[in-house]
Structure formats: structure tokens, C-alpha cells
Protein backbone atom coordinates (compact mmCIF):
# COMPACT_ATOMS: atom_id res chain seq x y z
CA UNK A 1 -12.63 15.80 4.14
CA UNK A 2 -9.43 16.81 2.54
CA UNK A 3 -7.29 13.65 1.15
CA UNK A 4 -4.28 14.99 4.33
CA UNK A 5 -7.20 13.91 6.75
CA UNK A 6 -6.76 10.14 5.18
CA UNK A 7 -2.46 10.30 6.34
CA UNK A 8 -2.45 8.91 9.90
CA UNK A 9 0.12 8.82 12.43
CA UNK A 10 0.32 5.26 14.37
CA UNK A 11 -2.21 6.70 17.41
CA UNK A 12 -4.40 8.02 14.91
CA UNK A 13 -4.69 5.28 13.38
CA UNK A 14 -5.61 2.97 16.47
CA UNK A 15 -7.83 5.36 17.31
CA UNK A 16 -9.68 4.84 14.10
CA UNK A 17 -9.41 1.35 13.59
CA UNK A 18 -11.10 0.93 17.04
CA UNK A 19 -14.00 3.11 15.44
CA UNK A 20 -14.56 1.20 12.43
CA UNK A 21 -13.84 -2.13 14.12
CA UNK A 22 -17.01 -0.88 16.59
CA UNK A 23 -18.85 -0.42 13.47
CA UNK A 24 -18.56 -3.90 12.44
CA UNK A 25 -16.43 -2.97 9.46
CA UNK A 26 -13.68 -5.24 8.03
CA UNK A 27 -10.57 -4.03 7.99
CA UNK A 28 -8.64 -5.01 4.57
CA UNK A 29 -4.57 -3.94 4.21
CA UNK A 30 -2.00 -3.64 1.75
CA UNK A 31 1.15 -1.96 1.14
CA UNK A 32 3.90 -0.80 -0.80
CA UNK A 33 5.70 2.24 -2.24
CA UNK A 34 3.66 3.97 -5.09
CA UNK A 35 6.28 5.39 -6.31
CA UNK A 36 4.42 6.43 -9.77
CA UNK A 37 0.76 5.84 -9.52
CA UNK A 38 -0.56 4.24 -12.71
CA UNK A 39 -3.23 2.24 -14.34
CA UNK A 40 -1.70 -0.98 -12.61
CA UNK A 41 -1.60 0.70 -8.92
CA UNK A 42 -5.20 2.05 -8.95
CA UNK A 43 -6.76 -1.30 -10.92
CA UNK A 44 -5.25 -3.25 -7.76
CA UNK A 45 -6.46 -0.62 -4.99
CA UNK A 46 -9.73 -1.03 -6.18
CA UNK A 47 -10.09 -4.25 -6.24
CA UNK A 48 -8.32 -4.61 -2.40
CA UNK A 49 -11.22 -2.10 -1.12
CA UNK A 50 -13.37 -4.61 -2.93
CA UNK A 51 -12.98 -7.06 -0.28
CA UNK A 52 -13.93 -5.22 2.81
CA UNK A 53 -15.03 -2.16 3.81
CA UNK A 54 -12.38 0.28 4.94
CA UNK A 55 -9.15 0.28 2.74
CA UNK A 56 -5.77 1.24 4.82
CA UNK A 57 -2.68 1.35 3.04
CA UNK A 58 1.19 0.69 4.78
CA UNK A 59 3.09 3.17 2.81
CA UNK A 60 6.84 3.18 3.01
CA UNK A 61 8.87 5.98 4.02
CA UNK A 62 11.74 7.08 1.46
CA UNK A 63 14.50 5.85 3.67
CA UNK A 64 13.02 2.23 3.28
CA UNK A 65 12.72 2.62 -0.41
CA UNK A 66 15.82 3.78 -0.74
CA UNK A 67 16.97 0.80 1.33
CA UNK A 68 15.14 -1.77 -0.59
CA UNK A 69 15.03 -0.13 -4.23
CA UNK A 70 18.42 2.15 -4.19
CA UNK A 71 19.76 5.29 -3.88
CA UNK A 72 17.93 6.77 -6.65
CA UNK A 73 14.47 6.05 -5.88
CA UNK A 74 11.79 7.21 -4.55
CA UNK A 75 11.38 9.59 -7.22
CA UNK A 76 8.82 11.11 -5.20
CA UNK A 77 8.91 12.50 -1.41
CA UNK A 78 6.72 10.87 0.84
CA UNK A 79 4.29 13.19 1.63
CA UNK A 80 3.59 13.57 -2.11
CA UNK A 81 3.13 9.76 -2.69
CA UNK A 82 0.99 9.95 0.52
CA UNK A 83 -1.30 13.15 -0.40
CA UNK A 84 -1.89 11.41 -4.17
CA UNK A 85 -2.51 7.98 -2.60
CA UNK A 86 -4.70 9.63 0.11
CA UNK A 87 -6.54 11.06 -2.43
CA UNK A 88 -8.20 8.03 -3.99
CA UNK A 89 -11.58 7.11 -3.31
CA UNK A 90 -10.55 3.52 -2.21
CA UNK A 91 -8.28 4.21 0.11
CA UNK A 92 -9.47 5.10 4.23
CA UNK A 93 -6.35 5.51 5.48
CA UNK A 94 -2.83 5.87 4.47
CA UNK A 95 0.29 5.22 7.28
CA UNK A 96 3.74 5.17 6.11
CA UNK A 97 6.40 3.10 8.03
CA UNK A 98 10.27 3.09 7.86
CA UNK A 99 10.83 -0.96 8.13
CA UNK A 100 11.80 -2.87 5.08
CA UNK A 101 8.62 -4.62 5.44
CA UNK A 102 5.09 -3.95 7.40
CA UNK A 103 5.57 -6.61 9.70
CA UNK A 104 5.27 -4.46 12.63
CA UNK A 105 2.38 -2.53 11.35
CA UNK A 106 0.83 -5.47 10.68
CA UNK A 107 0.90 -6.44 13.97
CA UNK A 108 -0.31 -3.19 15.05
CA UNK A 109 -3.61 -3.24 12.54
CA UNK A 110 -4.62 -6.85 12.77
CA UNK A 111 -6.22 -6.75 9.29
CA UNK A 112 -9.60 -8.98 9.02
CA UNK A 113 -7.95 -9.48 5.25
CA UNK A 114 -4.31 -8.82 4.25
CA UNK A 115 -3.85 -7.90 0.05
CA UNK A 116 -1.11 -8.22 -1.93
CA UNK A 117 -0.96 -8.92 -6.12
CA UNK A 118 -0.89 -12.13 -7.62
CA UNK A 119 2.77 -11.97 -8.04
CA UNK A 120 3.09 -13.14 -4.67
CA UNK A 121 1.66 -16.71 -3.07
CA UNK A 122 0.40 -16.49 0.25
CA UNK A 123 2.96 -18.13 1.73
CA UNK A 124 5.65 -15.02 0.33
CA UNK A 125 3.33 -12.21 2.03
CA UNK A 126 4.65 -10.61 5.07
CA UNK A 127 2.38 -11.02 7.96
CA UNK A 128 0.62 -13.65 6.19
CA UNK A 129 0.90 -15.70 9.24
CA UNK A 130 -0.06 -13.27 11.60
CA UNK A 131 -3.85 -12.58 10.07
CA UNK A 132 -4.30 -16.21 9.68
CA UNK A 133 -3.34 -16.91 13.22
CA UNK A 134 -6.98 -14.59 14.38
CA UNK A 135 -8.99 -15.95 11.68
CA UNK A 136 -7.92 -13.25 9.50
CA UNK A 137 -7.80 -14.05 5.43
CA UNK A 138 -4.64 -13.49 2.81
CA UNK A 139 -5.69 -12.74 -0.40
CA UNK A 140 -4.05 -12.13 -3.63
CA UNK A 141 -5.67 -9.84 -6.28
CA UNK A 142 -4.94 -10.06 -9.93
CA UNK A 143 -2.26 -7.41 -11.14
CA UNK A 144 -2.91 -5.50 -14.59
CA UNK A 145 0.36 -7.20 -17.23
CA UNK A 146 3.07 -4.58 -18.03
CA UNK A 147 2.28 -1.74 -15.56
CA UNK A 148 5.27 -0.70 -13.20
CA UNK A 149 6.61 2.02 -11.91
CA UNK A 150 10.27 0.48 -13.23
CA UNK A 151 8.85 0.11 -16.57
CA UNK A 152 7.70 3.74 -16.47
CA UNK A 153 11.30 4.99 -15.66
CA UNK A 154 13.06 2.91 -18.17
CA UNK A 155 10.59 3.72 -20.87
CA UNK A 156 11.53 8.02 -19.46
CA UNK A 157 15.09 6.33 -19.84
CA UNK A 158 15.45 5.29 -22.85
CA UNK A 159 13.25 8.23 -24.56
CA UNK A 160 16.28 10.73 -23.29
CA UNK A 161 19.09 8.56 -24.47
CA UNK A 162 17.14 8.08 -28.04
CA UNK A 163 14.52 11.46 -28.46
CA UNK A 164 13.05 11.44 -31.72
């Protein structure tokens, strides 16, 4: 399987969720941009997969990054964020979406158990309500300190304004 087998349009998706859901797996979910994979991003993927059996992944599009984030980010495109995410072992299935959040998607995928990190309660995840309304669970998973993609991009920042 290449990792481009892993990026799945919406009917694609169904289509495979249906499979897996026939196979008695359970279907854990998380999103976000991924701007800059690091130690932080693939720490946290891991331990999501952890908690079910088939990892998908709500990536968003560059228009909603730029939306949410600014006019300068992404700094990558978002086939490139999804090939590289794609590409990791924990991850079944990658699906970006143009929203500001994955609301809709998560209507649309009915997680068994919806992720996020531990910088969030319950209570702040989108479509929190929505998994626990089927008997779904929301879970928060334990973020590795000082790893962001921000953080990475001022650190670039500042070593152009002051190069040794």
C-alpha cells in the first residue's frame, strides 16, 4: 500500500468505515493541521491509535488554516501535509476538510472515540457531544511540553534575524 492509498475522499471513506465497522473495529478520530510534523505530533498520534484500532485523521485544507491561523500559514500544501501524515504507521486514513472545525465530518464518521491533547477539556472538543450522544467516548491524550509547529517557526525566525 502506498501512504496516497491512506488520503480518502468523503465516499471513500464511508465506504471504508462501513468495512472496518463490519469488522468489529473501533473507530478512534482526531484532527488538526500538521503543519510541521514533529516529535510532539507523532508522540500524540501514537498514543490516539492506542485507543482503538483504526486511526483516521480530519486534516484541514489550507484555506481553513489560512482562515483560522493567517495568511501566512500553512507553510505546507495540503497534499504534502497529507502524503507525510498518510505515511505514518498509526494513521488508517487521512480526510482533509475545508470547515473551521470537523464538526461536519464528525458527524459523517461517528467515531467510537474522539482524541484531542490534553490542552483541551472535553467539554472544549468539537463534536464532543455528538460521540457521547451514541455511546461514543472523548478522550484527551497527554501532549509532549514545548513541541509546536509555532515554536518551530519562531525558533527559524529568530535564527535569520540573529545567524551566528
Amino acid at each position: 500500500m502506498n501512504s496516497s492509498d491512506k488520503i480518502l475522499a468523503l465516499p471513500q471513506l464511508q465506504e471504508q468505515l462501513n468495512e472496518w465497522r463490519a469488522q468489529g473495529q473501533k473507530i478512534v478520530f482526531t484532527n488538526g493541521c500538521f503543519d510541521l510534523l514533529h516529535l510532539g505530533h507523532v508522540d500524540y498520534l501514537e498514543k490516539a491509535r492506542q485507543l482503538g484500532d483504526k486511526l483516521v485523521l480530519g486534516l484541514n485544507t489550507d484555506a481553513s488554516i489560512s482562515r483560522i491561523k493567517g495568511p501566512s500559514r500553512p507553510l505546507q500544501d495540503e497534499m504534502s501535509r497529507a502524503r507525510v501524515m498518510a505515511s505514518l504507521l498509526y494513521i488508517d486514513a487521512v480526510v482533509l476538510f475545508n470547515e473551521n472545525t470537523p464538526l461536519e465530518l464528525i458527524k459523517m464518521v461517528q467515531p467510537d472515540i474522539l482524541v484531542k491533547g490534553d490542552d483541551y477539556s472535553v467539554e472544549q472538543i468539537v463534536g464532543h457531544e455528538i460521540v457521547m450522544a451514541k455511546g461514543g467516548e472523548v478522550k484527551t491524550v497527554p501532549l509532549v511540553k514545548g513541541y509546536s509547529t509555532t515554536n518551530i517557526v519562531r525558533k527559524i525566525e529568530s535564527t535569520q534575524k540573529n545567524p551566528e
